[in-house]
N, C-alpha and C. Protein backbone atom coordinates (compact mmCIF):
# COMPACT_ATOMS: atom_id res chain seq x y z
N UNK A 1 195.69 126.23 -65.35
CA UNK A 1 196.20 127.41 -66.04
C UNK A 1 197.57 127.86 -65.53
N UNK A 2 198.06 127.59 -64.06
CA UNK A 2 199.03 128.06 -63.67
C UNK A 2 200.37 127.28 -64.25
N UNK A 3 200.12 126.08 -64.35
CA UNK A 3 201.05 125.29 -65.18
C UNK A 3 201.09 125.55 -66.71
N UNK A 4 199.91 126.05 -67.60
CA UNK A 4 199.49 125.86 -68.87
C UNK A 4 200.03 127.02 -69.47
N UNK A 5 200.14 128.20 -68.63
CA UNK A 5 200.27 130.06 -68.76
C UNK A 5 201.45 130.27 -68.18
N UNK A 6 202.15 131.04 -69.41
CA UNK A 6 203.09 131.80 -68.89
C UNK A 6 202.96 133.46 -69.07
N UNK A 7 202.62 133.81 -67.57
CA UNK A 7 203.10 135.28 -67.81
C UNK A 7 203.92 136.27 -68.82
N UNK A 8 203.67 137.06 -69.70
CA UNK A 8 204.38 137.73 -70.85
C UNK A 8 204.47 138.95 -70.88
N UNK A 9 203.47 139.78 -70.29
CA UNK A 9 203.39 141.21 -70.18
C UNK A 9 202.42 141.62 -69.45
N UNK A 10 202.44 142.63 -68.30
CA UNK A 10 201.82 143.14 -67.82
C UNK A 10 200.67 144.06 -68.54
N UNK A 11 199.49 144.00 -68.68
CA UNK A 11 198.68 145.18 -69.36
C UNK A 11 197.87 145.81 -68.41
N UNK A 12 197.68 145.93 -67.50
CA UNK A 12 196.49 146.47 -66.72
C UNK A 12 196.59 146.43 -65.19
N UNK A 13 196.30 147.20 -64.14
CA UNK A 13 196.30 147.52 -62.88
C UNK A 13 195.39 148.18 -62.51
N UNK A 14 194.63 147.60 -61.87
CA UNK A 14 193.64 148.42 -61.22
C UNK A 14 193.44 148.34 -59.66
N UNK A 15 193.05 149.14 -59.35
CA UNK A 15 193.04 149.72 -57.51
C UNK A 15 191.65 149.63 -57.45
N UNK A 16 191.24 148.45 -56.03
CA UNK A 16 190.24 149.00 -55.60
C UNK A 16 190.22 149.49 -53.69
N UNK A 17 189.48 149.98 -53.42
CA UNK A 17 189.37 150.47 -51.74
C UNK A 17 188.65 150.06 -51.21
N UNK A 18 189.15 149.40 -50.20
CA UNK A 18 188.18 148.48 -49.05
C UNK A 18 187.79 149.43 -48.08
N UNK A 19 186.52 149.62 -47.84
CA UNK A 19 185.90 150.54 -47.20
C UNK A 19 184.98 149.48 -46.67
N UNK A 20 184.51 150.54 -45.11
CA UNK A 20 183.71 149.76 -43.98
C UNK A 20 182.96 150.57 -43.89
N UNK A 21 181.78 150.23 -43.34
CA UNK A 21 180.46 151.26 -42.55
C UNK A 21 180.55 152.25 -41.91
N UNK A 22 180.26 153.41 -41.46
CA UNK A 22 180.56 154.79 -40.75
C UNK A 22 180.60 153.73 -38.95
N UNK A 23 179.85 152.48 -38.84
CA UNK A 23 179.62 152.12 -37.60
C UNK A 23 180.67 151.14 -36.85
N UNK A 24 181.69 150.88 -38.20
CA UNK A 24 182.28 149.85 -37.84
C UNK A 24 183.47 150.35 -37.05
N UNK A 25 183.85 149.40 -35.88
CA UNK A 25 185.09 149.05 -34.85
C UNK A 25 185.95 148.82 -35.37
N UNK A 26 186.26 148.46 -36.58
CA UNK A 26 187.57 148.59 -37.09
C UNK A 26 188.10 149.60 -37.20
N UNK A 27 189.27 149.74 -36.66
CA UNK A 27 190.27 150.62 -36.68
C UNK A 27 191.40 150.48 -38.62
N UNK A 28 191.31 149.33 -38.48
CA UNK A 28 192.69 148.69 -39.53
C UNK A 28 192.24 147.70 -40.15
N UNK A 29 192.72 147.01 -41.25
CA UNK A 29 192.57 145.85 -41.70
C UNK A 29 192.76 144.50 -41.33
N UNK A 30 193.60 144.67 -39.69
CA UNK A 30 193.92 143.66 -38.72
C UNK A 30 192.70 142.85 -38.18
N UNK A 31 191.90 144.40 -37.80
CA UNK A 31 190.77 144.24 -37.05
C UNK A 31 189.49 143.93 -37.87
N UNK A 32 189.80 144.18 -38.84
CA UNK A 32 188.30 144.05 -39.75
C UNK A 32 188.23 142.00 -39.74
N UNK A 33 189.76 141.61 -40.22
CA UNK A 33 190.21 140.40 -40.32
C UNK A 33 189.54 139.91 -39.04
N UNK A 34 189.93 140.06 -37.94
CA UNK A 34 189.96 139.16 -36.63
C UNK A 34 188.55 139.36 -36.55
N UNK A 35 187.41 140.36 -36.60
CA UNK A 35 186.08 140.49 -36.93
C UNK A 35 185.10 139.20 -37.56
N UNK A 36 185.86 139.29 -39.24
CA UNK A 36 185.23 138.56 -40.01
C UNK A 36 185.46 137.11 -39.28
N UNK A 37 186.66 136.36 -39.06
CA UNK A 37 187.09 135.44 -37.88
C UNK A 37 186.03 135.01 -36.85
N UNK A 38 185.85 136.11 -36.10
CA UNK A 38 184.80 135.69 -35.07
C UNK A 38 183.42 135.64 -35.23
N UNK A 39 182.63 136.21 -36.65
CA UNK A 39 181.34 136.74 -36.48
C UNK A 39 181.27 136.45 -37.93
N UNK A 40 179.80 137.03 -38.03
CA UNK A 40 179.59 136.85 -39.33
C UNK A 40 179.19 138.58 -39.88
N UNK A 41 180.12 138.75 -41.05
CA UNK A 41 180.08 140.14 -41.95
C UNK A 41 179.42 139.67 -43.05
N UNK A 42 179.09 140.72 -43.84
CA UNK A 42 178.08 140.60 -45.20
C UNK A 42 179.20 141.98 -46.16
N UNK A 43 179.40 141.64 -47.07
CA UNK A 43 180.23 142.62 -47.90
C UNK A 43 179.07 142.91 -49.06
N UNK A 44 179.10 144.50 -49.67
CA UNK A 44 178.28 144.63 -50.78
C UNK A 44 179.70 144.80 -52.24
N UNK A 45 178.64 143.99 -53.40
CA UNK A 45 179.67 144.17 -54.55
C UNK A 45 178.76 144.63 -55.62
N UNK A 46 179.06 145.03 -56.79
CA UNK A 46 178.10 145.91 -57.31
C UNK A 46 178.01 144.66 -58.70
N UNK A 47 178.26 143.07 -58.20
CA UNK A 47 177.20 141.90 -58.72
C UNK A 47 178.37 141.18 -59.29
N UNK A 48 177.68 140.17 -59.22
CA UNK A 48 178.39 138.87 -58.98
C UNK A 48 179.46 138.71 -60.76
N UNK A 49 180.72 138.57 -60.38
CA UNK A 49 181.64 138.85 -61.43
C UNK A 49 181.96 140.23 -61.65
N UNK A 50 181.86 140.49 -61.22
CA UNK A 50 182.52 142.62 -61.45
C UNK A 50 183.57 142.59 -60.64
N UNK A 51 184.97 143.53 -60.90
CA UNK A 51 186.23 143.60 -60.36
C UNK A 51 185.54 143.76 -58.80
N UNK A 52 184.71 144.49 -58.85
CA UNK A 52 185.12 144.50 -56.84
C UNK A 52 184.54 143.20 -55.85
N UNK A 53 183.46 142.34 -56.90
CA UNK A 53 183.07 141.44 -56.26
C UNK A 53 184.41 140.45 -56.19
N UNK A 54 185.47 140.09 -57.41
CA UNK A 54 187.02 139.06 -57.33
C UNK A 54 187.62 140.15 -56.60
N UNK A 55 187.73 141.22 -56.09
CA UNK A 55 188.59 141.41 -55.24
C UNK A 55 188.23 141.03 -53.66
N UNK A 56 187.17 141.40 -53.47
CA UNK A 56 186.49 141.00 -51.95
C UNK A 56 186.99 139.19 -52.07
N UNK A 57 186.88 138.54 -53.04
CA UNK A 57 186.66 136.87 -53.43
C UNK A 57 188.45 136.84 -52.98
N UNK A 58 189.26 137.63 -53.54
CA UNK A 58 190.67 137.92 -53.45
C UNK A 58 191.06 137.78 -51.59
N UNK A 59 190.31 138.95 -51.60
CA UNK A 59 190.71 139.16 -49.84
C UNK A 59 190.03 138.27 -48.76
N UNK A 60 188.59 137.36 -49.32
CA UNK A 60 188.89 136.93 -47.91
C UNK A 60 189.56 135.52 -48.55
N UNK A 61 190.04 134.89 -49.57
CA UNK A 61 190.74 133.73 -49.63
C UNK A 61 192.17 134.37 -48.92
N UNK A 62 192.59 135.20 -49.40
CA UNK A 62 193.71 135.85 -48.63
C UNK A 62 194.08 135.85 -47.21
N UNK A 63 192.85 136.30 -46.46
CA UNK A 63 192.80 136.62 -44.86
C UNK A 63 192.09 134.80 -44.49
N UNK A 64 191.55 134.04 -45.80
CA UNK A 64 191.00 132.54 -44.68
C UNK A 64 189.39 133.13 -44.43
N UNK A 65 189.06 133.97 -44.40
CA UNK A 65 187.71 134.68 -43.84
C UNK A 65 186.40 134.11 -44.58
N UNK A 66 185.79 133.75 -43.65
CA UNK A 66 183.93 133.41 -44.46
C UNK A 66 183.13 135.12 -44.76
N UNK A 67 183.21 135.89 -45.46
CA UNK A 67 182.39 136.99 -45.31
C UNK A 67 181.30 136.63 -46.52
N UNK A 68 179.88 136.61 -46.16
CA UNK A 68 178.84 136.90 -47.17
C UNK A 68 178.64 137.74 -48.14
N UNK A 69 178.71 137.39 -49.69
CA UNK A 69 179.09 138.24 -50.67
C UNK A 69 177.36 139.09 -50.87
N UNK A 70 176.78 139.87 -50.81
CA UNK A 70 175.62 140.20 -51.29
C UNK A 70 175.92 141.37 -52.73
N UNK A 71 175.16 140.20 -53.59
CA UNK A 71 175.44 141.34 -54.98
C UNK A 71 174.62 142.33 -55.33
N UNK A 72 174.67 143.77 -55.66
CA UNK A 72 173.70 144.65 -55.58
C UNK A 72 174.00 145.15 -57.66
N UNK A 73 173.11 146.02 -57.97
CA UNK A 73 172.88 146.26 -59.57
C UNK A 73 173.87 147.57 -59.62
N UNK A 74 175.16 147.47 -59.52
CA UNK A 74 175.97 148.52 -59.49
C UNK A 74 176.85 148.93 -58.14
N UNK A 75 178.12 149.38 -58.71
CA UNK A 75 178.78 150.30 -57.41
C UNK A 75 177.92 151.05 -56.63
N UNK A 76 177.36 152.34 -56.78
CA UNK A 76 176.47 153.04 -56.27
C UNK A 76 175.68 152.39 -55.32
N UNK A 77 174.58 151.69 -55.70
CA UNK A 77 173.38 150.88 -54.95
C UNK A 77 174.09 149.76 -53.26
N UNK A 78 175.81 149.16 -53.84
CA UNK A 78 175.99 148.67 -52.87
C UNK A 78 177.29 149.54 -51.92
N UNK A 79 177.18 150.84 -52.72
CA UNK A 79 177.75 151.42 -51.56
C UNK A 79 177.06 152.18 -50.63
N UNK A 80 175.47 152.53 -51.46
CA UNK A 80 174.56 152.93 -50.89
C UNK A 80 174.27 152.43 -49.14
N UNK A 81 174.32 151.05 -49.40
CA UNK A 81 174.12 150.10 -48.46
C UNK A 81 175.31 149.93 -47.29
N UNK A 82 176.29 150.24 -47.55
CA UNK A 82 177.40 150.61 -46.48
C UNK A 82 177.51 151.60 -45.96
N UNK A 83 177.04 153.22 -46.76
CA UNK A 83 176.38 154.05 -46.15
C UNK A 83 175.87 153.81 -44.82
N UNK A 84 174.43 153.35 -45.43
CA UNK A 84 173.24 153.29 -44.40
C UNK A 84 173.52 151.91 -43.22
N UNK A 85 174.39 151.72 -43.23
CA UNK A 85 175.04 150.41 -42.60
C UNK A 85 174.61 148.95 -42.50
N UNK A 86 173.62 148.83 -43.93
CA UNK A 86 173.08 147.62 -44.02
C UNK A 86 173.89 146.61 -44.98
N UNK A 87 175.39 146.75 -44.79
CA UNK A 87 176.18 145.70 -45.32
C UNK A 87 177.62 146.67 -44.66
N UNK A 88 178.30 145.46 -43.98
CA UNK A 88 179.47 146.15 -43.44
C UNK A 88 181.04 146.26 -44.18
N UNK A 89 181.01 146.13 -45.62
CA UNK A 89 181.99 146.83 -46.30
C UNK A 89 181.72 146.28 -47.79
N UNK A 90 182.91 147.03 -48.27
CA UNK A 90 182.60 147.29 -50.17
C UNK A 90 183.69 146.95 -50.58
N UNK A 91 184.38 146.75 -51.60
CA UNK A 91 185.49 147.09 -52.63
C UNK A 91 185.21 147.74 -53.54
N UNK A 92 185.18 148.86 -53.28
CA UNK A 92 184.71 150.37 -53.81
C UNK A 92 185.54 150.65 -54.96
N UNK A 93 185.52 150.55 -56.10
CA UNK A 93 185.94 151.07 -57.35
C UNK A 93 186.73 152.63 -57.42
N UNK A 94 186.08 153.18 -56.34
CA UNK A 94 186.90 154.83 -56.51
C UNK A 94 185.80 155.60 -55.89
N UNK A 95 184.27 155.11 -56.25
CA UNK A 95 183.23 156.23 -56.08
C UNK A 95 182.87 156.67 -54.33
N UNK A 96 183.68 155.96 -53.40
CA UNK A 96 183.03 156.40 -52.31
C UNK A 96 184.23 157.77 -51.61
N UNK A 97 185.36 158.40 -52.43
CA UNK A 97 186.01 159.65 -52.07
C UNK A 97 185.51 160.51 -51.16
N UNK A 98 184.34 161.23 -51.79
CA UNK A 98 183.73 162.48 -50.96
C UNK A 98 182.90 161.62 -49.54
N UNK A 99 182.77 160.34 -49.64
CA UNK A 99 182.24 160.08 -48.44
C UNK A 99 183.16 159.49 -47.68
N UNK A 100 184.53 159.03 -48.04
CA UNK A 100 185.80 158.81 -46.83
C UNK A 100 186.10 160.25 -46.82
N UNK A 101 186.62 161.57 -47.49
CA UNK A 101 187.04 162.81 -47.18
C UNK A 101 185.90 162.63 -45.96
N UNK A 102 184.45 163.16 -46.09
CA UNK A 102 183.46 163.52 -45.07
C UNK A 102 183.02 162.22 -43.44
N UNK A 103 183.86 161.63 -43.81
CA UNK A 103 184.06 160.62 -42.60
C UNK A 103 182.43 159.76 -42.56
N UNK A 104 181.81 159.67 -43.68
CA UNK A 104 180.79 159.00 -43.61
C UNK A 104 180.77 157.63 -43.84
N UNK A 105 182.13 156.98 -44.57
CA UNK A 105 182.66 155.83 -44.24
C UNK A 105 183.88 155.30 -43.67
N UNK A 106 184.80 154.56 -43.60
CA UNK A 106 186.31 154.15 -43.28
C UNK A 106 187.01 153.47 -44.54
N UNK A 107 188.06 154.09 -45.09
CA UNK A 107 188.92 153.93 -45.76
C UNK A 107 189.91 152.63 -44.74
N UNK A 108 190.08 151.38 -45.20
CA UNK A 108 191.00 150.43 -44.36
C UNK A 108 192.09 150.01 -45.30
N UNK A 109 191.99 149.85 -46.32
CA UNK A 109 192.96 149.61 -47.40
C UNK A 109 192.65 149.35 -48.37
N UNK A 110 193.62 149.67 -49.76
CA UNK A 110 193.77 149.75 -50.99
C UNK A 110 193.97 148.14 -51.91
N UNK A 111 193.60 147.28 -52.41
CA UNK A 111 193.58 146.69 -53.56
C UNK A 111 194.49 146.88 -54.45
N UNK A 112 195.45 146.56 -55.07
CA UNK A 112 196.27 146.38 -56.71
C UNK A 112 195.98 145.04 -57.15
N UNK A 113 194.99 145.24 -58.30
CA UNK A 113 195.48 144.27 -58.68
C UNK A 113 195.99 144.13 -60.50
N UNK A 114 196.79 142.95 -60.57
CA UNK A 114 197.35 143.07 -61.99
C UNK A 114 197.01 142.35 -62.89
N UNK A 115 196.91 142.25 -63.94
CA UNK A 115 196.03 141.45 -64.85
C UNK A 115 197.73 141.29 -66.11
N UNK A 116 197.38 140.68 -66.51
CA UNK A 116 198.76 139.70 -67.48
C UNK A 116 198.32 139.34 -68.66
N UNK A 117 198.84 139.44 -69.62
CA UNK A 117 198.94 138.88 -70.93
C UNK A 117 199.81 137.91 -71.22
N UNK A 118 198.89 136.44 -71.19
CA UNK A 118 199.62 135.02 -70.77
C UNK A 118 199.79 134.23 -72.30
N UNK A 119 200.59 133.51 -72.63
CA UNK A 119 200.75 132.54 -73.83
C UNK A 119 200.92 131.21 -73.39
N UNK A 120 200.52 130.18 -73.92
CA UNK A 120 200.56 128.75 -73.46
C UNK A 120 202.00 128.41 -73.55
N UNK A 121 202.38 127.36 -72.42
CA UNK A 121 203.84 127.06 -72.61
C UNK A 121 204.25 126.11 -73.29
């Protein structure tokens, strides 16, 4: 496709937020990286093909990282689970706000991503 598609217009951007467990040692996204590196993490996505599950798919091809994708039946249910610290981060769609304001999780960084309206070349 990268040879087949040519980029034509931008239509769409969406943000998602990489958020960690209230328990996690990460300070930064440095550290979450050098983490996933040494150990083994489990990420929740709210199921397999939904924007936050290709963005987590995004970031660890990005960072090189093995993290375990576990798919849950919605945003909610697998942020539920980062909550309670039985999966150590999300690509949170937007819904976990009032729980980074209340420090019940960690905000580490933001997601853009852009989506294109491609024509064959």
């Amino acid at each position: 496709p990268s040879r087949d598609l040519t980029p034509v217009a931008g239509i769409g951007k969406t943000q998602m937020y990489l958020v960690t467990k209230p328990q996690s040692t990460a300070k930064d996204v440095r550290e979450l990286v050098a983490q996933a590196k040494a150990g083994k993490l489990a990420y929740a996505s709210a199921g397999a093909g939904t924007p936050p599950h290709l963005a987590c798919e995004l970031f660890k091809q990005a960072t090189k990282t093995d993290i375990l994708h576990v798919p849950y039946k919605g945003a909610a249910p697998a942020l539920q689970d980062v909550l309670a610290g039985q999966a150590d981060m999300v690509c949170d769609p937007g819904i976990a706000f009032p729980h980074i304001r209340t420090g019940k999780v960690k905000l580490l960084g933001i997601f853009t991503i852009l989506s294109w309206l491609t024509c064959s070349s």
